[in-house]
C-alpha atoms as a PDB file:
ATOM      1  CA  UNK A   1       0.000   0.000   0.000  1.00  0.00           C
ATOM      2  CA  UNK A   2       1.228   3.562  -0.663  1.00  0.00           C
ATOM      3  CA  UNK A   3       0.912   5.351   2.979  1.00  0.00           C
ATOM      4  CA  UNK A   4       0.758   9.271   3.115  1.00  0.00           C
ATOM      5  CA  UNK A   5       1.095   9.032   6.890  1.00  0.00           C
ATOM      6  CA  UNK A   6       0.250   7.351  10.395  1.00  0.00           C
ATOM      7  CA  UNK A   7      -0.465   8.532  13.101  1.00  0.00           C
ATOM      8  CA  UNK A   8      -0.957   5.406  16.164  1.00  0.00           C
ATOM      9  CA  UNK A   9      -2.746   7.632  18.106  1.00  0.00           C
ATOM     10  CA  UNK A  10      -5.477  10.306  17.248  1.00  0.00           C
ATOM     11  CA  UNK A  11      -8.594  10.724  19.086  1.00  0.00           C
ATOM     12  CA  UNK A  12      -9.764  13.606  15.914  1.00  0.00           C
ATOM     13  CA  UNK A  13     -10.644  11.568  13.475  1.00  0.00           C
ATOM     14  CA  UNK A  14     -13.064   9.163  14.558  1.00  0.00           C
ATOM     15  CA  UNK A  15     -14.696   8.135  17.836  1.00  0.00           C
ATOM     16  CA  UNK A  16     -12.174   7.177  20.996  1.00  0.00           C
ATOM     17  CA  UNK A  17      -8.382   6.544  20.166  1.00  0.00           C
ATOM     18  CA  UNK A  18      -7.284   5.398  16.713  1.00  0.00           C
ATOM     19  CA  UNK A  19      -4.976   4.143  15.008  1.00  0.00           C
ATOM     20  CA  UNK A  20      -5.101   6.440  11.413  1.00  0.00           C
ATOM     21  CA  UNK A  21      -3.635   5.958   7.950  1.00  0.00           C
ATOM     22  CA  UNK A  22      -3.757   8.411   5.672  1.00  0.00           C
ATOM     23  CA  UNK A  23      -3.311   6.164   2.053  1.00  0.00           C
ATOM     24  CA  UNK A  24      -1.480   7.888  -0.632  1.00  0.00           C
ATOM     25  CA  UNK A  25      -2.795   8.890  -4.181  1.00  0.00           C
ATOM     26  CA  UNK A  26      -6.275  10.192  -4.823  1.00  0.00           C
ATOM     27  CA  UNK A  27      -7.931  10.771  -8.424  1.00  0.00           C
ATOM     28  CA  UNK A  28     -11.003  12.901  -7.001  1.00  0.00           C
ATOM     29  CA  UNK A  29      -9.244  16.346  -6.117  1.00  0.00           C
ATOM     30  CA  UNK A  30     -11.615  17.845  -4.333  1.00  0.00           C
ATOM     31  CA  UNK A  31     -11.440  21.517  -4.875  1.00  0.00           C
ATOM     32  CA  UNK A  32      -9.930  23.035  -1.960  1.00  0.00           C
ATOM     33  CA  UNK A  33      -8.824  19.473  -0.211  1.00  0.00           C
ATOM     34  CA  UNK A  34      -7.675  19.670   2.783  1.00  0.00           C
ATOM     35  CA  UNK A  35      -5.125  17.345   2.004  1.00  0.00           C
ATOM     36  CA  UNK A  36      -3.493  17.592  -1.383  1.00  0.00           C
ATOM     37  CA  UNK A  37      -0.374  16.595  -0.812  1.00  0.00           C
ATOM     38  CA  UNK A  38      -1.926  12.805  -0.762  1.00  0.00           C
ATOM     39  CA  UNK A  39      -2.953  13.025  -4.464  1.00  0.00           C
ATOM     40  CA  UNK A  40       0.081  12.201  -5.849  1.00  0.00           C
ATOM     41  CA  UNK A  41       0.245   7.870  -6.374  1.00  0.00           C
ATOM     42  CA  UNK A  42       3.809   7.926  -6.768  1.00  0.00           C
ATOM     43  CA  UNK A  43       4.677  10.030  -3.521  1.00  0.00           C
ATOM     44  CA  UNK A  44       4.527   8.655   0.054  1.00  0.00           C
ATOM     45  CA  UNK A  45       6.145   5.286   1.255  1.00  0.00           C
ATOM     46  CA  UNK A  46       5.499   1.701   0.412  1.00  0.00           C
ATOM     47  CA  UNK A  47       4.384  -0.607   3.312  1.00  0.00           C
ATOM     48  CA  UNK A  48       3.077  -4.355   3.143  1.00  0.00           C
ATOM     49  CA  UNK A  49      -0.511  -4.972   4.603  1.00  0.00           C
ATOM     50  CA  UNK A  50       1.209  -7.126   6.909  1.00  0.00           C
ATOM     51  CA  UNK A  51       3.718  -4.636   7.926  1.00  0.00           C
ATOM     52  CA  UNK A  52       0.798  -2.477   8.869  1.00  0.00           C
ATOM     53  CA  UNK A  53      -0.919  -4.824  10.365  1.00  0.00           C
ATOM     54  CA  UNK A  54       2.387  -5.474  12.757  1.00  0.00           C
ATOM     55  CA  UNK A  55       2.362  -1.990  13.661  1.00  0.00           C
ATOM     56  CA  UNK A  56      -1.476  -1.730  14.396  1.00  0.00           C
ATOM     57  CA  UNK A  57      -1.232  -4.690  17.109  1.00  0.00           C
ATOM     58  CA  UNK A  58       1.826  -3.235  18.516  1.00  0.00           C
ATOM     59  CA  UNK A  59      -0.334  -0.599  19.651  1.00  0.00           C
ATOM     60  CA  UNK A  60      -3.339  -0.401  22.172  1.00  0.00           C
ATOM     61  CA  UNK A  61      -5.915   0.773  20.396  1.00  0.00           C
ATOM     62  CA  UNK A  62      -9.244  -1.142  19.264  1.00  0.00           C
ATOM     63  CA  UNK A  63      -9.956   1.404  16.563  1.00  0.00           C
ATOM     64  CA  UNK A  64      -8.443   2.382  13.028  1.00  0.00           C
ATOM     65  CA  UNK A  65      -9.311   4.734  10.767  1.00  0.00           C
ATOM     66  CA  UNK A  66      -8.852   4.958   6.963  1.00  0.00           C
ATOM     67  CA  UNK A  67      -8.603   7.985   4.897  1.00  0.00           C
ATOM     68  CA  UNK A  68      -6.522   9.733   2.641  1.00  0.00           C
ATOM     69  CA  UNK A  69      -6.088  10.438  -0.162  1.00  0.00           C
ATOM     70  CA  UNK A  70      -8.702   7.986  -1.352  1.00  0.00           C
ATOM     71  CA  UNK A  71      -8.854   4.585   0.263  1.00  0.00           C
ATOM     72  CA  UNK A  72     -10.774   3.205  -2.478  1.00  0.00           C
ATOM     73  CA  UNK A  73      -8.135   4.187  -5.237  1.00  0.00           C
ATOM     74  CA  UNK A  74      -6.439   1.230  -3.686  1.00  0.00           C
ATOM     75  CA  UNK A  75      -9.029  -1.130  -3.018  1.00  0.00           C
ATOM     76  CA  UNK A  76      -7.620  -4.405  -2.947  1.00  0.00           C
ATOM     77  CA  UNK A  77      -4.805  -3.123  -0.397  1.00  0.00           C
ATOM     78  CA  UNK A  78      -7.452  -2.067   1.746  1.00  0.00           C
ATOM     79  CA  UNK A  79     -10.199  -4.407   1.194  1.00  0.00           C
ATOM     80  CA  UNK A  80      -6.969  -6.914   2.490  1.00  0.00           C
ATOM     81  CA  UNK A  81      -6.037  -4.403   5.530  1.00  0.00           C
ATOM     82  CA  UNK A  82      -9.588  -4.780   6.707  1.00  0.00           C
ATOM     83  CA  UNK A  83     -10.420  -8.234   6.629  1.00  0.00           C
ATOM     84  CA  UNK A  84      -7.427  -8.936   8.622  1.00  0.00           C
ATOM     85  CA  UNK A  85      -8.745  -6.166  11.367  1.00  0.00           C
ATOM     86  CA  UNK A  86     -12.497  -6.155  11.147  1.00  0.00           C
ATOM     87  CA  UNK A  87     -12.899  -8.954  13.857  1.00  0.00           C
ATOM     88  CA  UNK A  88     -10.373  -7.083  16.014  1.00  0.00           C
ATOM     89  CA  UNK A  89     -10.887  -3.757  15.601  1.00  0.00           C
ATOM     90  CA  UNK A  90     -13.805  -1.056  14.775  1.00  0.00           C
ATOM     91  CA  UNK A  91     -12.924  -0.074  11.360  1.00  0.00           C
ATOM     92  CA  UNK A  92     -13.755   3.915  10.331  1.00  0.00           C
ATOM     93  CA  UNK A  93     -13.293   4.592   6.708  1.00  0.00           C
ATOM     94  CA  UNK A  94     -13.349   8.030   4.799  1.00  0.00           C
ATOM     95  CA  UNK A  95     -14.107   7.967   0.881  1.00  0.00           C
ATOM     96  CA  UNK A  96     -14.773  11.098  -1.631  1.00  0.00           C
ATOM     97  CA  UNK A  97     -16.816   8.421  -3.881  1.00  0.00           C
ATOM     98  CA  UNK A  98     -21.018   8.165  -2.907  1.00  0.00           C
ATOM     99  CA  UNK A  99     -21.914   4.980  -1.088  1.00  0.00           C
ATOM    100  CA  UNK A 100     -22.724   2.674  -3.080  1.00  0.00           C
ATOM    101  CA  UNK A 101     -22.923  -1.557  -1.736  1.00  0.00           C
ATOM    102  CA  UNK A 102     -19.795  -2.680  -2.150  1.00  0.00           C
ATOM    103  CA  UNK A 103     -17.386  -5.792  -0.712  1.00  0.00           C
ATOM    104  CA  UNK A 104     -15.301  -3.769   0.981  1.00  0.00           C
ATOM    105  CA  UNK A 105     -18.328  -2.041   3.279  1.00  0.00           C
ATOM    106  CA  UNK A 106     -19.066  -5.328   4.890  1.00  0.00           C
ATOM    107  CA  UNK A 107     -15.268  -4.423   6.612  1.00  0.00           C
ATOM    108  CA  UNK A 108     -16.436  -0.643   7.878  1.00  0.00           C
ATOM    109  CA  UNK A 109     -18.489   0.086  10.802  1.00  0.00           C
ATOM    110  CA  UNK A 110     -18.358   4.197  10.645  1.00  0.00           C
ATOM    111  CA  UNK A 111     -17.923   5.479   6.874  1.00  0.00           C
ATOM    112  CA  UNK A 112     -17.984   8.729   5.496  1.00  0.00           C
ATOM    113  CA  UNK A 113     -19.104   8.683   1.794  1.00  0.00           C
ATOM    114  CA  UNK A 114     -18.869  11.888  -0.724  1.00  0.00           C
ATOM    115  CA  UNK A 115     -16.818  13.994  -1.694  1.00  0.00           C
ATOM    116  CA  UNK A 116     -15.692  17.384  -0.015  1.00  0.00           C
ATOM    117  CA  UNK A 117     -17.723  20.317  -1.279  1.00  0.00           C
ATOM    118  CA  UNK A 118     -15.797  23.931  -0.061  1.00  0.00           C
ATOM    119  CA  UNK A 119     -19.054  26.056  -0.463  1.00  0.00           C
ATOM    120  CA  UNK A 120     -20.911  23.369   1.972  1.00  0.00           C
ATOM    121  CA  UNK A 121     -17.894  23.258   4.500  1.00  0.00           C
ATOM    122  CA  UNK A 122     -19.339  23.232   8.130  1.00  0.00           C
ATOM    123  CA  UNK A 123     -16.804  22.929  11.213  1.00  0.00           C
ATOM    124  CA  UNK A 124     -20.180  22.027  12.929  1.00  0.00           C
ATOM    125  CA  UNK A 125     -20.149  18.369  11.340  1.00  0.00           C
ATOM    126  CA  UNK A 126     -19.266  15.097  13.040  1.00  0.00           C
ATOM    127  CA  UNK A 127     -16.249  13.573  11.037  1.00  0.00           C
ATOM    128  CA  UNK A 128     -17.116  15.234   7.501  1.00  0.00           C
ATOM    129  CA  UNK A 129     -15.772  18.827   6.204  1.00  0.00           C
ATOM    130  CA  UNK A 130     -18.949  19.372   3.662  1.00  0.00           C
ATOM    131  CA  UNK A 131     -22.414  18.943   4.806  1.00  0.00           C
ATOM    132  CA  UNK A 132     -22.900  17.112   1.297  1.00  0.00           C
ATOM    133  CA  UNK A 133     -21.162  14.115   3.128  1.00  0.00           C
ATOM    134  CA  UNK A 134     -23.030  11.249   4.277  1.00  0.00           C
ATOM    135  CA  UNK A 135     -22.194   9.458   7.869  1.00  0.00           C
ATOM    136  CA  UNK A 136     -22.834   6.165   7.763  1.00  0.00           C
ATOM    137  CA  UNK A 137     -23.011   3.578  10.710  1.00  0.00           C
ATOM    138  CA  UNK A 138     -22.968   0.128   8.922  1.00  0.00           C
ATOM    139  CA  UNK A 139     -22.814  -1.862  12.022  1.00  0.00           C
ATOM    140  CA  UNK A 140     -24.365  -2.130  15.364  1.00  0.00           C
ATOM    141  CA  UNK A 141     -20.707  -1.668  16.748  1.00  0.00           C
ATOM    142  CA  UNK A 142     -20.321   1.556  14.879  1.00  0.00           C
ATOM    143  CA  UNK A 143     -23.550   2.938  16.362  1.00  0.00           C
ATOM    144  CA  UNK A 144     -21.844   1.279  19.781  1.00  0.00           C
ATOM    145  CA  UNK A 145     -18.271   2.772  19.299  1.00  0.00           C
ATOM    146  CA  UNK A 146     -20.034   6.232  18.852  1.00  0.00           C
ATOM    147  CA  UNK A 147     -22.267   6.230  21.557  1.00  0.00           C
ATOM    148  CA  UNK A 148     -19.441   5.257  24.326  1.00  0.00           C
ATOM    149  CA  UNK A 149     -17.361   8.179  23.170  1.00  0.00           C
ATOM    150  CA  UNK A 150     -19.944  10.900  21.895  1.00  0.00           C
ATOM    151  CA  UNK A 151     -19.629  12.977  25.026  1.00  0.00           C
ATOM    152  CA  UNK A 152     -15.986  13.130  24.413  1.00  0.00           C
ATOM    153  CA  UNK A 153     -15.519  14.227  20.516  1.00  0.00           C
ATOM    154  CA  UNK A 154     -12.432  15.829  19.955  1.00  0.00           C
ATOM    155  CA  UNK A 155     -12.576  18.151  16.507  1.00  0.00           C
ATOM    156  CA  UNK A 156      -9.015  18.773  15.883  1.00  0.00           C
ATOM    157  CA  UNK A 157      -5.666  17.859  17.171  1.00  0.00           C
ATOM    158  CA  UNK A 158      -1.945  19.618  16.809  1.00  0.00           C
ATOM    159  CA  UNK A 159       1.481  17.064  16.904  1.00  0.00           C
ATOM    160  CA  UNK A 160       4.617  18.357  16.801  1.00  0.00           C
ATOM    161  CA  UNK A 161       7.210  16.128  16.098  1.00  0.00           C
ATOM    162  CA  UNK A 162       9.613  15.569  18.337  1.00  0.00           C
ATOM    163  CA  UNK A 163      12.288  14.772  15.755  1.00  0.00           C
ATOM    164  CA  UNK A 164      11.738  17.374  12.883  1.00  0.00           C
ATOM    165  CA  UNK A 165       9.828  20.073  14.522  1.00  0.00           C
ATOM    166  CA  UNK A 166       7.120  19.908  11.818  1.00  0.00           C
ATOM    167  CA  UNK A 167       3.406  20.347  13.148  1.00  0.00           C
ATOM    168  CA  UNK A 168       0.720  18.116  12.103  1.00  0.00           C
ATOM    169  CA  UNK A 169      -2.905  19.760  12.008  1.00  0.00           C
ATOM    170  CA  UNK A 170      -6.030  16.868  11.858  1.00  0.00           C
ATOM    171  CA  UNK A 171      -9.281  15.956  12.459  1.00  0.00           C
ATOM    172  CA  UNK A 172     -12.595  16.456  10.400  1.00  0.00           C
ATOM    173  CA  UNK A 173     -14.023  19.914   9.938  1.00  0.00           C
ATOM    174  CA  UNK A 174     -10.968  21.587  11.500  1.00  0.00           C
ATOM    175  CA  UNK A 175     -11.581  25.293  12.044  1.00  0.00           C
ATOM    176  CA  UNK A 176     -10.572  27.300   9.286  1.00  0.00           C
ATOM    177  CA  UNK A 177      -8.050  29.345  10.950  1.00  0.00           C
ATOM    178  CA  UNK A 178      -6.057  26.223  11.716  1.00  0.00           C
ATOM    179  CA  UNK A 179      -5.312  25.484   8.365  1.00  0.00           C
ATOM    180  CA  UNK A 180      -5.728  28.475   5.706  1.00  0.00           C
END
């Protein structure tokens, strides 16, 4: 899989702790995407689904979440990545394409489906940026996984890294000024 970036621990973009990978390469391009630097398929690093996998259990979470760039741009990666995990962990996945019934759903139990509209931003929405987007519990654990942690969303988060000094800004519907 190409990976944009993980982060092992994020409690911004999804419900509780999770473990999130941003995948690398998107062919949407949402105008004004918050994240364009994961558009590129040839950028980013190369990482087995077992290597991510490795690094998943080595942490102590019981939640991942997928986004990106587009997760589905690289559907058999994922679609591998998340029948290894479902039974272990509550899977939240992000896509710019519309739901539509699809193998790789039966692996999600929180999704995000649509692509980001700018003029129908909100930084009032739970885990979208465009009030176009739909929010989609697929499973009974979803719905589960939201309600233990709803009292305790966290919209945005700021890492600095430790090694290179450069600040990391995430989360769904992040405040404008945090980003522009």
């Amino acid at each position: 899989m190409r990976i944009n970036k993980i982060l092992e621990s994020s409690q911004s973009n999804g419900p509780g702790k999770r473990f999130t990978i941003w995948v690398q390469g998107c062919s949407i391009h949402c105008s004004d995407c918050i994240n364009p630097d994961t558009w590129n398929f040839n950028a980013g690093e190369e990482k087995t689904v077992e290597e991510i996998v490795e690094q998943i259990r080595k942490t102590e979470t019981d939640s991942v979440t997928i986004t990106g760039g587009e997760p589905l741009d690289q559907y058999r990666e994922v679609l591998k990545l998340l029948k290894i995990l479902f039974t272990d962990y509550n899977i939240f996945l992000t896509t710019g394409y519309p739901y539509n019934k699809s193998e790789i759903f039966d692996y999600v139990d929180i999704l995000v489906a649509g692509p980001y509209v700018d003029h129908l931003y909100s930084d009032k929405l739970l885990w979208r940026g465009s009030a176009n987007q739909q929010l989609i519990y697929l499973t009974e654990r979803g719905k589960q996984v939201f309600e233990k942690h709803k009292n305790n969303i966290i919209k945005a988060e700021i890492f600095i890294s430790k090694k290179t000094d450069n600040i990391l800004t995430t989360g769904f519907s992040i405040p404008e000024q945090l980003v522009r």
